[in-house]
PDB file of N, CA and C in Angstrom:
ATOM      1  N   UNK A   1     -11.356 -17.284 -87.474  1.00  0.00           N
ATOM      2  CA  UNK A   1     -11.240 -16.184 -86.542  1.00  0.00           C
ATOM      3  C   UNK A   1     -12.617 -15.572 -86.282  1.00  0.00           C
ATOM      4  N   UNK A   2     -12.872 -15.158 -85.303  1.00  0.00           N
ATOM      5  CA  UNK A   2     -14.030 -14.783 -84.463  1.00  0.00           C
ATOM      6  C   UNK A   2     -13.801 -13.670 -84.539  1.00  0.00           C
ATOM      7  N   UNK A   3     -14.728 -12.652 -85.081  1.00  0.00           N
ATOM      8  CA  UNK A   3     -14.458 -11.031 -84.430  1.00  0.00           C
ATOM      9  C   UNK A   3     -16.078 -10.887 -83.389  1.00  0.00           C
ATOM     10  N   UNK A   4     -15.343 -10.694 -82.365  1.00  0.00           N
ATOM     11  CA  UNK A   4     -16.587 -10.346 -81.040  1.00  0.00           C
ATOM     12  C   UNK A   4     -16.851  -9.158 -80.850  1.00  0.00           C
ATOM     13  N   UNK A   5     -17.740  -8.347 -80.401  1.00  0.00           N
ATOM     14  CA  UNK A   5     -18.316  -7.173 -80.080  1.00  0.00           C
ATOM     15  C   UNK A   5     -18.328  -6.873 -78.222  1.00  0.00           C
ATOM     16  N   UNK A   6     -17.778  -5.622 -78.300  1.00  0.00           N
ATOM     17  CA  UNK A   6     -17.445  -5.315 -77.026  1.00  0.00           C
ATOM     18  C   UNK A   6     -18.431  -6.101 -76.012  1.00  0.00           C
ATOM     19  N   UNK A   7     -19.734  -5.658 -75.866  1.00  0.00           N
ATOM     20  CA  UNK A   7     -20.335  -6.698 -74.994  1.00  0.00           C
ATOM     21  C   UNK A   7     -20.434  -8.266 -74.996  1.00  0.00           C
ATOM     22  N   UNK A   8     -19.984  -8.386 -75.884  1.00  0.00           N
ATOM     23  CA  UNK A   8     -19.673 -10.018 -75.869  1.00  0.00           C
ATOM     24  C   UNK A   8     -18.521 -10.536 -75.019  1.00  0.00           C
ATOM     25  N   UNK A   9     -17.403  -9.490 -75.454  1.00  0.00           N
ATOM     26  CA  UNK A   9     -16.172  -9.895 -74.266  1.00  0.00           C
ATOM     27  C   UNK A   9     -15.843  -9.529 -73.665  1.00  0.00           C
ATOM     28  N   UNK A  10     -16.948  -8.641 -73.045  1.00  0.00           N
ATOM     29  CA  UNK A  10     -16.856  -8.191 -71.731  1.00  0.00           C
ATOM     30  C   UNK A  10     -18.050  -9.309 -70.567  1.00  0.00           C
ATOM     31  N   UNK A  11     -18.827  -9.344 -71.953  1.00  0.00           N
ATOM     32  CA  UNK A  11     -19.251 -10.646 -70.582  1.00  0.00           C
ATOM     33  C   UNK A  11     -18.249 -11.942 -70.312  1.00  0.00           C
ATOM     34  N   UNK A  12     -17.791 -12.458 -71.690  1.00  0.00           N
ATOM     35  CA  UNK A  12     -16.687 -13.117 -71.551  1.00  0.00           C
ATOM     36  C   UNK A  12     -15.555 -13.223 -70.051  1.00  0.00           C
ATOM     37  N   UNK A  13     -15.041 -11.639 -69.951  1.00  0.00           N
ATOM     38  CA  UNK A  13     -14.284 -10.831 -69.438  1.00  0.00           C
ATOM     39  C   UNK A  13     -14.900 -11.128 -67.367  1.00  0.00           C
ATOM     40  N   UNK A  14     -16.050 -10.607 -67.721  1.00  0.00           N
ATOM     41  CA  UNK A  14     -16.646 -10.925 -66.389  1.00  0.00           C
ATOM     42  C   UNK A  14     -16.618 -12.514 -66.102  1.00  0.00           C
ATOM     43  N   UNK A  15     -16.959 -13.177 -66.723  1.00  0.00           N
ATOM     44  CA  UNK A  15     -16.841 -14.832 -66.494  1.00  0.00           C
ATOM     45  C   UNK A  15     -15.668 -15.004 -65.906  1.00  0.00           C
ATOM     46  N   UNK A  16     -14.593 -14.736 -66.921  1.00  0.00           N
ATOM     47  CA  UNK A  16     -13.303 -15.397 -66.811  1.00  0.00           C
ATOM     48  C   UNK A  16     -12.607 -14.680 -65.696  1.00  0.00           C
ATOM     49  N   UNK A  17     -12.946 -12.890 -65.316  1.00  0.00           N
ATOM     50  CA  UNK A  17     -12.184 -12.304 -64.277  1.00  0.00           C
ATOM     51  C   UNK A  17     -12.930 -11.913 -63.307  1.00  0.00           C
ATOM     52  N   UNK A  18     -14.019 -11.405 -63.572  1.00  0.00           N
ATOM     53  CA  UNK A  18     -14.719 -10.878 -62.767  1.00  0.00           C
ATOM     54  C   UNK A  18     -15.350  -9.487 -63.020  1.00  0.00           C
ATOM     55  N   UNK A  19     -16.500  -9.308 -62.315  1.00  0.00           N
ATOM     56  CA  UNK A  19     -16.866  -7.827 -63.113  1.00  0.00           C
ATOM     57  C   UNK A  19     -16.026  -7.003 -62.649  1.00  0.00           C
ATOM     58  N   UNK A  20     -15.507  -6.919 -61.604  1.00  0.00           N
ATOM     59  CA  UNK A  20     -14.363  -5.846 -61.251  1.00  0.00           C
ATOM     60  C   UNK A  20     -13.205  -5.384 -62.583  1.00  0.00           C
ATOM     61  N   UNK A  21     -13.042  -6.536 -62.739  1.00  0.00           N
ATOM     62  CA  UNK A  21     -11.987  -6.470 -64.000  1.00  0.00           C
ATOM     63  C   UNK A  21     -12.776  -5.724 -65.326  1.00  0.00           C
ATOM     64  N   UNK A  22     -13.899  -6.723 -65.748  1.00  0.00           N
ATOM     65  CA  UNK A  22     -14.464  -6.106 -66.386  1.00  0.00           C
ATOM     66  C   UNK A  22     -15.216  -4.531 -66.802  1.00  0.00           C
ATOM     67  N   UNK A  23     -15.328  -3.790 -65.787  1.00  0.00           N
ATOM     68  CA  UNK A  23     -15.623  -2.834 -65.423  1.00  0.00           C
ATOM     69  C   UNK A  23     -14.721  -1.858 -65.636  1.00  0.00           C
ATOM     70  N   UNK A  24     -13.197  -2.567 -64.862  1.00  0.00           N
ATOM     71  CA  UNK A  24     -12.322  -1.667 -65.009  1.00  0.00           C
ATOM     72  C   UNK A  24     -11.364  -1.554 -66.326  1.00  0.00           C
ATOM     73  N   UNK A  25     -11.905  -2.534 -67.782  1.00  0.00           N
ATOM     74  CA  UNK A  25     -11.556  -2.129 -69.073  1.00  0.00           C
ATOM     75  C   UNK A  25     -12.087  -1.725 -70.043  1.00  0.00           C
ATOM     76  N   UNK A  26     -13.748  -1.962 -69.665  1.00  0.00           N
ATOM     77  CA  UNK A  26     -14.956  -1.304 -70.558  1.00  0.00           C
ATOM     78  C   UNK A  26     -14.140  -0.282 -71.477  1.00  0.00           C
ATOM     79  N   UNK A  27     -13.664   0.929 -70.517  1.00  0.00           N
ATOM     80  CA  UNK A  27     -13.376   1.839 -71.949  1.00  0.00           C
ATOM     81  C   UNK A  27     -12.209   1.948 -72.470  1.00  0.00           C
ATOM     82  N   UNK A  28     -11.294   0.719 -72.457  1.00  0.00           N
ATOM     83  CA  UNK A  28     -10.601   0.805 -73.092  1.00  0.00           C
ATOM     84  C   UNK A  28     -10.520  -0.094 -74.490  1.00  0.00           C
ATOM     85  N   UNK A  29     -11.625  -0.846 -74.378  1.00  0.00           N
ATOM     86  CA  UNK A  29     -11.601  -2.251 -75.621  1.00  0.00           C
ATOM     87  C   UNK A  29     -12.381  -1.659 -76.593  1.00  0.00           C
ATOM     88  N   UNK A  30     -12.169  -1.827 -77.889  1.00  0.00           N
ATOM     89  CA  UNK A  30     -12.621  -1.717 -79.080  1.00  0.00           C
ATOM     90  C   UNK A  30     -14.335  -1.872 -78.892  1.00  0.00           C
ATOM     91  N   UNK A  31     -15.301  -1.498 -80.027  1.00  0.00           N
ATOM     92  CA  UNK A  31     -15.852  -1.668 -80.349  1.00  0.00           C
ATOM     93  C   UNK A  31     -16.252  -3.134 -80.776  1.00  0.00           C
ATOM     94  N   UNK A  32     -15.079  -3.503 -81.725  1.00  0.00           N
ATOM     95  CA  UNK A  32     -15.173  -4.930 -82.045  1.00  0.00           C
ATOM     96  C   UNK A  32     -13.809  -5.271 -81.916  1.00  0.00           C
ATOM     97  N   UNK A  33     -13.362  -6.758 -81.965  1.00  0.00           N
ATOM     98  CA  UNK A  33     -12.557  -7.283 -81.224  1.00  0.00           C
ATOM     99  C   UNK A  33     -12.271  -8.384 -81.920  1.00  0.00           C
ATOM    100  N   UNK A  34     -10.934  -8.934 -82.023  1.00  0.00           N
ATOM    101  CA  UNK A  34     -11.049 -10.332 -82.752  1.00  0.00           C
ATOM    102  C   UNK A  34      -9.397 -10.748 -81.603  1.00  0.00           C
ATOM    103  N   UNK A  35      -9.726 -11.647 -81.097  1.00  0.00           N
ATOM    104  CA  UNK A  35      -8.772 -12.379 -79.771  1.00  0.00           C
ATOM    105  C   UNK A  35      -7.578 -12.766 -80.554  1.00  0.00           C
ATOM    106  N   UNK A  36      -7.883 -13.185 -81.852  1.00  0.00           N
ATOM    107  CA  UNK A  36      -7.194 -14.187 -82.947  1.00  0.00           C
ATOM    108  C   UNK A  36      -5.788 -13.366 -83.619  1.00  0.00           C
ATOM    109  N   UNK A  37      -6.329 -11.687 -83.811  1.00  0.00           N
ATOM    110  CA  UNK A  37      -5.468 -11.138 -84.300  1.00  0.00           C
ATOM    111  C   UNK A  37      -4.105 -10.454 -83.685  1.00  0.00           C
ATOM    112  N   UNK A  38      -3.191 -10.204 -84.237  1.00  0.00           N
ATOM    113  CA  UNK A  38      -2.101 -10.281 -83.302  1.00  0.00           C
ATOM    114  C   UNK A  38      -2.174  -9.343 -82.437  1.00  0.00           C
ATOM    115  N   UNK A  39      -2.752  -7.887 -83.741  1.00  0.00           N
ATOM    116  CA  UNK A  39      -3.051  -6.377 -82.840  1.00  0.00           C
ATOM    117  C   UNK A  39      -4.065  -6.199 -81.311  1.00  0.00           C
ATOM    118  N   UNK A  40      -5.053  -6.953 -81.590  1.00  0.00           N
ATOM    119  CA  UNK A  40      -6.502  -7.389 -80.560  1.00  0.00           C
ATOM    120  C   UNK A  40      -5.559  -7.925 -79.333  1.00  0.00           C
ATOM    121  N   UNK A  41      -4.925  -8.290 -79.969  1.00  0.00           N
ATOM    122  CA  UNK A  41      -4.469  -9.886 -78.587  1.00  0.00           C
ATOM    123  C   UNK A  41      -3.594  -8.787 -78.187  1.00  0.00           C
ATOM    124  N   UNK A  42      -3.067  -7.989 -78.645  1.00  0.00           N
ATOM    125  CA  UNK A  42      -2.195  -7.246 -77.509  1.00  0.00           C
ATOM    126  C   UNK A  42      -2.741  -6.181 -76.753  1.00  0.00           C
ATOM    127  N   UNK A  43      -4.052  -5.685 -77.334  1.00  0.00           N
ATOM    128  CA  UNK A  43      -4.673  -4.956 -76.345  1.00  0.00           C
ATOM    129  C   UNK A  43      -5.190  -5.529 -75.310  1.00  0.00           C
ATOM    130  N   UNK A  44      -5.674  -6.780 -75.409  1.00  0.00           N
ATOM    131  CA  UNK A  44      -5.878  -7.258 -74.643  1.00  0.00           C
ATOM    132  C   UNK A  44      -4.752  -8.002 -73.235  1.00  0.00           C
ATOM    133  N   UNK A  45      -3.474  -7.985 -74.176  1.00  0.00           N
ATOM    134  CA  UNK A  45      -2.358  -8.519 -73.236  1.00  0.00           C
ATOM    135  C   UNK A  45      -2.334  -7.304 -72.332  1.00  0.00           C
ATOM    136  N   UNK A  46      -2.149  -5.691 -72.760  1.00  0.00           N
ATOM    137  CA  UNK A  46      -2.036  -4.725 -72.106  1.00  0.00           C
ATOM    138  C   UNK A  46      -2.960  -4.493 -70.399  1.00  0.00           C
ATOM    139  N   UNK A  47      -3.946  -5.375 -71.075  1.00  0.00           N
ATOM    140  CA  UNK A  47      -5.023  -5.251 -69.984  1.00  0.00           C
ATOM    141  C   UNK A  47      -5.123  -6.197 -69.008  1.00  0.00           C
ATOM    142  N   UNK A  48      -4.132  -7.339 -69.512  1.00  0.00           N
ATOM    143  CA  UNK A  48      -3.506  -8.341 -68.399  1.00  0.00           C
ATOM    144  C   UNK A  48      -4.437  -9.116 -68.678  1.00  0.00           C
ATOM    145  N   UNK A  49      -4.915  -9.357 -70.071  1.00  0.00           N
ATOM    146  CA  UNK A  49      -6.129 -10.328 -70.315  1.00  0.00           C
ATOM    147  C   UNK A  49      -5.561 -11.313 -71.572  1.00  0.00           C
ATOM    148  N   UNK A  50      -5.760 -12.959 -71.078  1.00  0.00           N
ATOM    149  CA  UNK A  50      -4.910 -13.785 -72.002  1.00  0.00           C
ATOM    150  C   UNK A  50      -5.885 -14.570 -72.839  1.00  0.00           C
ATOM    151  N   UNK A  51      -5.467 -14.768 -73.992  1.00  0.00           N
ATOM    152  CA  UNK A  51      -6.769 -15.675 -74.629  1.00  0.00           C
ATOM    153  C   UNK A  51      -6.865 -16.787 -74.287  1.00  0.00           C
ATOM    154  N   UNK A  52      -5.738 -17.762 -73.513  1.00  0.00           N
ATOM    155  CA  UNK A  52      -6.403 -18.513 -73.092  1.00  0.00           C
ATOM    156  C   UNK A  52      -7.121 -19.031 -71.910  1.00  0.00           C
ATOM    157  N   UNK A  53      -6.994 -17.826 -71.007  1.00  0.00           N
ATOM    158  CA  UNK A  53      -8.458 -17.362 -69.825  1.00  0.00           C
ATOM    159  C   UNK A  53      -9.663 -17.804 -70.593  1.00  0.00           C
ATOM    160  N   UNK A  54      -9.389 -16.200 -71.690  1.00  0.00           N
ATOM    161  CA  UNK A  54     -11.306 -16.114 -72.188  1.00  0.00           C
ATOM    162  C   UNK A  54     -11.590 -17.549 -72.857  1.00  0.00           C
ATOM    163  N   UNK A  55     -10.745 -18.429 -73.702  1.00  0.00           N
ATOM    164  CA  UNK A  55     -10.975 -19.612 -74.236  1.00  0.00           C
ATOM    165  C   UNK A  55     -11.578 -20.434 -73.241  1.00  0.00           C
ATOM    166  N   UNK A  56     -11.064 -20.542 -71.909  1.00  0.00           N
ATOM    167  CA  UNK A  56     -11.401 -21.126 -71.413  1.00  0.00           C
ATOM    168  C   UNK A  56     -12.775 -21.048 -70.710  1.00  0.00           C
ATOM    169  N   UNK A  57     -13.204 -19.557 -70.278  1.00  0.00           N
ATOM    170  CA  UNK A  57     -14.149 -18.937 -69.864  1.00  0.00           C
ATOM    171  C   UNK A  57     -15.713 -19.283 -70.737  1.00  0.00           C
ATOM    172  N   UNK A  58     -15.105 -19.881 -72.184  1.00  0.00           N
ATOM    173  CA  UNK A  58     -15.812 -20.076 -73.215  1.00  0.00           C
ATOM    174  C   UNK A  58     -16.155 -21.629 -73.868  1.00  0.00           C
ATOM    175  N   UNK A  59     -15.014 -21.985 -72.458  1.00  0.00           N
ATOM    176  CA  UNK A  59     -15.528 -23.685 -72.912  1.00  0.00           C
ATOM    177  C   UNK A  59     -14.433 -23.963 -73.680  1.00  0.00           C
ATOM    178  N   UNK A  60     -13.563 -23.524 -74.314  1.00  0.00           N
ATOM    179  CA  UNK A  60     -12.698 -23.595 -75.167  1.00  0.00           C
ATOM    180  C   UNK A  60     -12.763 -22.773 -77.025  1.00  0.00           C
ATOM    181  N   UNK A  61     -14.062 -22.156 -76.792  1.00  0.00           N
ATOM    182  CA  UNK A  61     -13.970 -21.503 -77.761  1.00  0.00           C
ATOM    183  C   UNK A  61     -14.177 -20.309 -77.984  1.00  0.00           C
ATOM    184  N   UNK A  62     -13.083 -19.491 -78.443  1.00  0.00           N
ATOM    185  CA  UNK A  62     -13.130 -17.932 -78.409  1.00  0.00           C
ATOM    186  C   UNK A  62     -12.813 -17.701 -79.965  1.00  0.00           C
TER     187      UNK A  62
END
């Protein structure tokens, strides 16, 4: 498991959605972040953001 740091997956975030998107969750994402964990992954579901976007955004590895 990967724990990432907000600017990491928000550039992620911009890759995979766009900075619009990105922009518009900046303040809602953690500090740090791990995609892997069940709690992470649902903030991120909340935000309409799937891990396997960013996986993919990443080449396949998030």
């Amino acid at each position: 498991m990967a724990v990432h740091t907000k600017a990491e997956l928000l550039a992620v975030i911009r890759r995979a959605y766009g900075p619009d998107v990105a922009d518009a969750v900046a303040g809602e994402l953690p500090d740090q972040l791990d995609p892997e964990r069940d709690a992470d992954a649902e903030v991120l579901a909340r935000l309409g953001i799937t891990r396997e976007r960013l996986a993919n955004a990443l080449g396949g590895e998030l």
